[in-house]
C-alpha atoms as a PDB file:
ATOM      1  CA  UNK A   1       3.878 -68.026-175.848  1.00  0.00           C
ATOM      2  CA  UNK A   2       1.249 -66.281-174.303  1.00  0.00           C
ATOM      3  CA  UNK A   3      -0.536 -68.023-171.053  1.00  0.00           C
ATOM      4  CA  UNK A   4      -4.465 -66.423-171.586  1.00  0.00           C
ATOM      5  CA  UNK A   5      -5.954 -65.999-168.089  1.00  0.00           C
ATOM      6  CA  UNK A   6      -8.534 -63.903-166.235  1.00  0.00           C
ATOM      7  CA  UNK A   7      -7.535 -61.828-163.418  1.00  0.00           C
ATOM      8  CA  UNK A   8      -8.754 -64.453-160.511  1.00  0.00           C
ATOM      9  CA  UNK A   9      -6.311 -67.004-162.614  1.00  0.00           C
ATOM     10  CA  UNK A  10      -3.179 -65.125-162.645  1.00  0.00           C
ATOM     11  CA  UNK A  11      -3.713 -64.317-158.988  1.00  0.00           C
ATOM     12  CA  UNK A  12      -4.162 -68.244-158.098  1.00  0.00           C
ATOM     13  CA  UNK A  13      -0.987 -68.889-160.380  1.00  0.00           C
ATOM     14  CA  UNK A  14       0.910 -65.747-158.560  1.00  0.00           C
ATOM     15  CA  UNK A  15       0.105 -67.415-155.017  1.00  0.00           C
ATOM     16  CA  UNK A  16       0.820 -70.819-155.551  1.00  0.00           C
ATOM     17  CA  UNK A  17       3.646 -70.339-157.901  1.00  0.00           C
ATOM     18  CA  UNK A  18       5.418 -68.129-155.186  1.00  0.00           C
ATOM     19  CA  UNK A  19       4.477 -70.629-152.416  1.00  0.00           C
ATOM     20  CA  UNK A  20       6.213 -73.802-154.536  1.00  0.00           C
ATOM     21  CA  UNK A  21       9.183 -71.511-155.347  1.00  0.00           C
ATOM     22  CA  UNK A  22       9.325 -70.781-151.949  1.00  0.00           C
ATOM     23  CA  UNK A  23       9.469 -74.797-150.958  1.00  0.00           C
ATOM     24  CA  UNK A  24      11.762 -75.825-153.783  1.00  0.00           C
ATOM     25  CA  UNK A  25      14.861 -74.108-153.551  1.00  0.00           C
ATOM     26  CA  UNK A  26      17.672 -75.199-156.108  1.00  0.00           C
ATOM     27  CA  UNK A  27      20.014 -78.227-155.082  1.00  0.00           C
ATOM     28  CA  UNK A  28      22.399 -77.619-157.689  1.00  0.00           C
ATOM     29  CA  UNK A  29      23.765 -75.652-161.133  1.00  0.00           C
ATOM     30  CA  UNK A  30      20.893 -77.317-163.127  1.00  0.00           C
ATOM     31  CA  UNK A  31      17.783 -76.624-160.658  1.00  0.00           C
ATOM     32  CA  UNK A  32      19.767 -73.339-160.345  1.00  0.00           C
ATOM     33  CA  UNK A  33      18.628 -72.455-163.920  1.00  0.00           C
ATOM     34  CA  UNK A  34      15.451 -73.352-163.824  1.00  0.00           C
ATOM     35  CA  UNK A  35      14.444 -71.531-160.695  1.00  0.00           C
ATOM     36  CA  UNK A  36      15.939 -68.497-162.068  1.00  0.00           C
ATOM     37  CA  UNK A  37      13.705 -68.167-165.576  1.00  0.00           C
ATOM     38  CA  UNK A  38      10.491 -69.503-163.701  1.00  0.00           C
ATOM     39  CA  UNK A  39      11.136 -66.505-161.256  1.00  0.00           C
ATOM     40  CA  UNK A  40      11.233 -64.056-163.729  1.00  0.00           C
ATOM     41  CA  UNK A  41       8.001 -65.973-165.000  1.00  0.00           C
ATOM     42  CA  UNK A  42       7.180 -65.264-161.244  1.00  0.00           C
ATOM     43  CA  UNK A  43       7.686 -61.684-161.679  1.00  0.00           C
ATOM     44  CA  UNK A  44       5.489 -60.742-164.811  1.00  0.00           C
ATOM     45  CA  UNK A  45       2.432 -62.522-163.093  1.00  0.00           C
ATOM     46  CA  UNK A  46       2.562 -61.081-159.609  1.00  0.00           C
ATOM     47  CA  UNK A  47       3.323 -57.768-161.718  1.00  0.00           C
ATOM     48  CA  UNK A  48      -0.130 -58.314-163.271  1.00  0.00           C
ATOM     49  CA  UNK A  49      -2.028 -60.044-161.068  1.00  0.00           C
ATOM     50  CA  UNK A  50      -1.017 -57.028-158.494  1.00  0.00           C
ATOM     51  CA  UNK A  51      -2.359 -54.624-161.332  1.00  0.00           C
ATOM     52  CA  UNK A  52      -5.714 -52.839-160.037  1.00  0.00           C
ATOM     53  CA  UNK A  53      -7.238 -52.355-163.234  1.00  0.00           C
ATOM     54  CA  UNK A  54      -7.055 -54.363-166.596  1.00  0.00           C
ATOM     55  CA  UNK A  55      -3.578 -53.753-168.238  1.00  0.00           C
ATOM     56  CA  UNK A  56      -4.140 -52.295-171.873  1.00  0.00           C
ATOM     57  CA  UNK A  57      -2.765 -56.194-172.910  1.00  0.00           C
ATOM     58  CA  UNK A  58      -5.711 -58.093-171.050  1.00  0.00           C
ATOM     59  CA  UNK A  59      -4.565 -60.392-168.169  1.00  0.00           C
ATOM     60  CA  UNK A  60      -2.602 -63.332-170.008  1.00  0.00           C
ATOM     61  CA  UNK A  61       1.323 -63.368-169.668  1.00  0.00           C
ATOM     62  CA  UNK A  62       3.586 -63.653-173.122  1.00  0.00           C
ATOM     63  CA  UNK A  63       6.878 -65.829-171.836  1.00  0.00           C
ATOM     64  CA  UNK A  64       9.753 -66.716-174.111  1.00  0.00           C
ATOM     65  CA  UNK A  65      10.494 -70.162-175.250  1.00  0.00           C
ATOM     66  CA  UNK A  66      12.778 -70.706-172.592  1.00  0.00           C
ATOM     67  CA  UNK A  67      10.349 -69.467-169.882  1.00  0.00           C
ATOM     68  CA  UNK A  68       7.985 -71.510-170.655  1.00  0.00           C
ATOM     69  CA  UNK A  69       9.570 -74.738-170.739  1.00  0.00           C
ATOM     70  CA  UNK A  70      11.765 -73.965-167.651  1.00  0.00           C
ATOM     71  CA  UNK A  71       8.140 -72.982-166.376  1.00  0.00           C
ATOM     72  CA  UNK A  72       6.606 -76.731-167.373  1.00  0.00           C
ATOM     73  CA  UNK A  73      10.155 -78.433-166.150  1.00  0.00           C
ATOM     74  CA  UNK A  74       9.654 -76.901-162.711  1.00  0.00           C
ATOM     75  CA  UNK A  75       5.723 -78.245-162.267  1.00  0.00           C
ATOM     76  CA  UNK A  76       6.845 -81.787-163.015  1.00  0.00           C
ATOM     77  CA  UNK A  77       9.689 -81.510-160.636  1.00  0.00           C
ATOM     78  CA  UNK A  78       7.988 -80.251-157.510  1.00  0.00           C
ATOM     79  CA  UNK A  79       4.639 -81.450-155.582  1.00  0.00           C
ATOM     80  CA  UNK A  80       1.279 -78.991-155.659  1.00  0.00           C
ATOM     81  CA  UNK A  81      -0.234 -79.614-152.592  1.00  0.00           C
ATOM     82  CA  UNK A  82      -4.103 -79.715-153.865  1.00  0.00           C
ATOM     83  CA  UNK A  83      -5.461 -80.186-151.068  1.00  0.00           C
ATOM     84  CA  UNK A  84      -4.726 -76.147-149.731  1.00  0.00           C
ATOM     85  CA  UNK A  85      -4.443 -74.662-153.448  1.00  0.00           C
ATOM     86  CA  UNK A  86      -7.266 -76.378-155.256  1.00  0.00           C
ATOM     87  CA  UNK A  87      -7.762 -73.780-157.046  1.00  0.00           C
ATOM     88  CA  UNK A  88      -4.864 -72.601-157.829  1.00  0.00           C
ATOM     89  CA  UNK A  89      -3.161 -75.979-158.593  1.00  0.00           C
ATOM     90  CA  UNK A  90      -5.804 -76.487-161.523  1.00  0.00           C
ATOM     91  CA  UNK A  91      -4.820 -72.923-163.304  1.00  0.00           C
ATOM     92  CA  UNK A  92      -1.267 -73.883-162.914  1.00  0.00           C
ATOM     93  CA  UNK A  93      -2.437 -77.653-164.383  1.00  0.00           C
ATOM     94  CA  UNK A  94      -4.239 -75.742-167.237  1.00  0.00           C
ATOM     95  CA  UNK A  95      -0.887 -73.569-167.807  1.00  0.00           C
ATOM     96  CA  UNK A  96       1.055 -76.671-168.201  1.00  0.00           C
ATOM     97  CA  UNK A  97      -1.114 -78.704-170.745  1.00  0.00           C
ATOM     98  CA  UNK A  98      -1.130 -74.753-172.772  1.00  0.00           C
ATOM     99  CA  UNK A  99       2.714 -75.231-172.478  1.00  0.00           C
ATOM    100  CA  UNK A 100       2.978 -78.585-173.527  1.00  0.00           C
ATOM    101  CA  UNK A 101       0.037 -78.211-176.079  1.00  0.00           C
ATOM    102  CA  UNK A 102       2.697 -75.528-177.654  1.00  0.00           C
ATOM    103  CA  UNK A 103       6.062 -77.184-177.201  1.00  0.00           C
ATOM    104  CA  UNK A 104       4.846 -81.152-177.291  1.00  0.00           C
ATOM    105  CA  UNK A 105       5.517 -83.607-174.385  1.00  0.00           C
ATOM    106  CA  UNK A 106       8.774 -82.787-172.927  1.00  0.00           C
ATOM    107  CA  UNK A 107       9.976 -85.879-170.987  1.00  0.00           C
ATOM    108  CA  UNK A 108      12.007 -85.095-168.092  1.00  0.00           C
ATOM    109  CA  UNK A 109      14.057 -88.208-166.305  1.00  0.00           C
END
């Protein structure tokens, strides 16, 4: 799936994605797994949003299947503090319902 964004969106979703990675490290084989394919989701939007002119393929970021539901997993698992990352915790709320809009409601326990 592709997650469409302007450049000021990947760079909120690059910042607060690397702050909540940063806050929730794994606990265990499962987390484990998750953390690793939402940082290589991590990786292709700091690689773009750290671009300094428009990439020939616009601003969004194409993630496998398994990307992006690791990706939506990982936002219902941890807390977005709102009140520091307004900003930044609605484009990461907006990638979420695009993820879910794509895959249907995953329930997690």
């Amino acid at each position: 799936m592709k997650i469409k964004a302007t450049k000021d969106k990947i760079a909120g979703i690059s910042l607060l994605l690397g702050v909540l990675m940063e806050q929730n490290k794994p606990r265990d084989i499962a987390e484990t797994l998750i953390y690793l394919l939402v940082d290589k989701v991590f990786t292709k939007v700091r690689a773009k949003a750290e671009s300094l002119w428009s990439p020939k393929s616009g601003w969004g970021v194409n993630l496998t299947d398994m990307e992006a539901m690791a990706l939506f997993i990982f936002l219902q698992q941890v807390h977005i503090p709102e009140r520091l990352y307004k900003y930044e915790a609605i484009q990461l709320n907006d990638v979420s319902n695009q993820i879910e809009k794509v895959y249907g409601a995953l329930k997690v326990a």
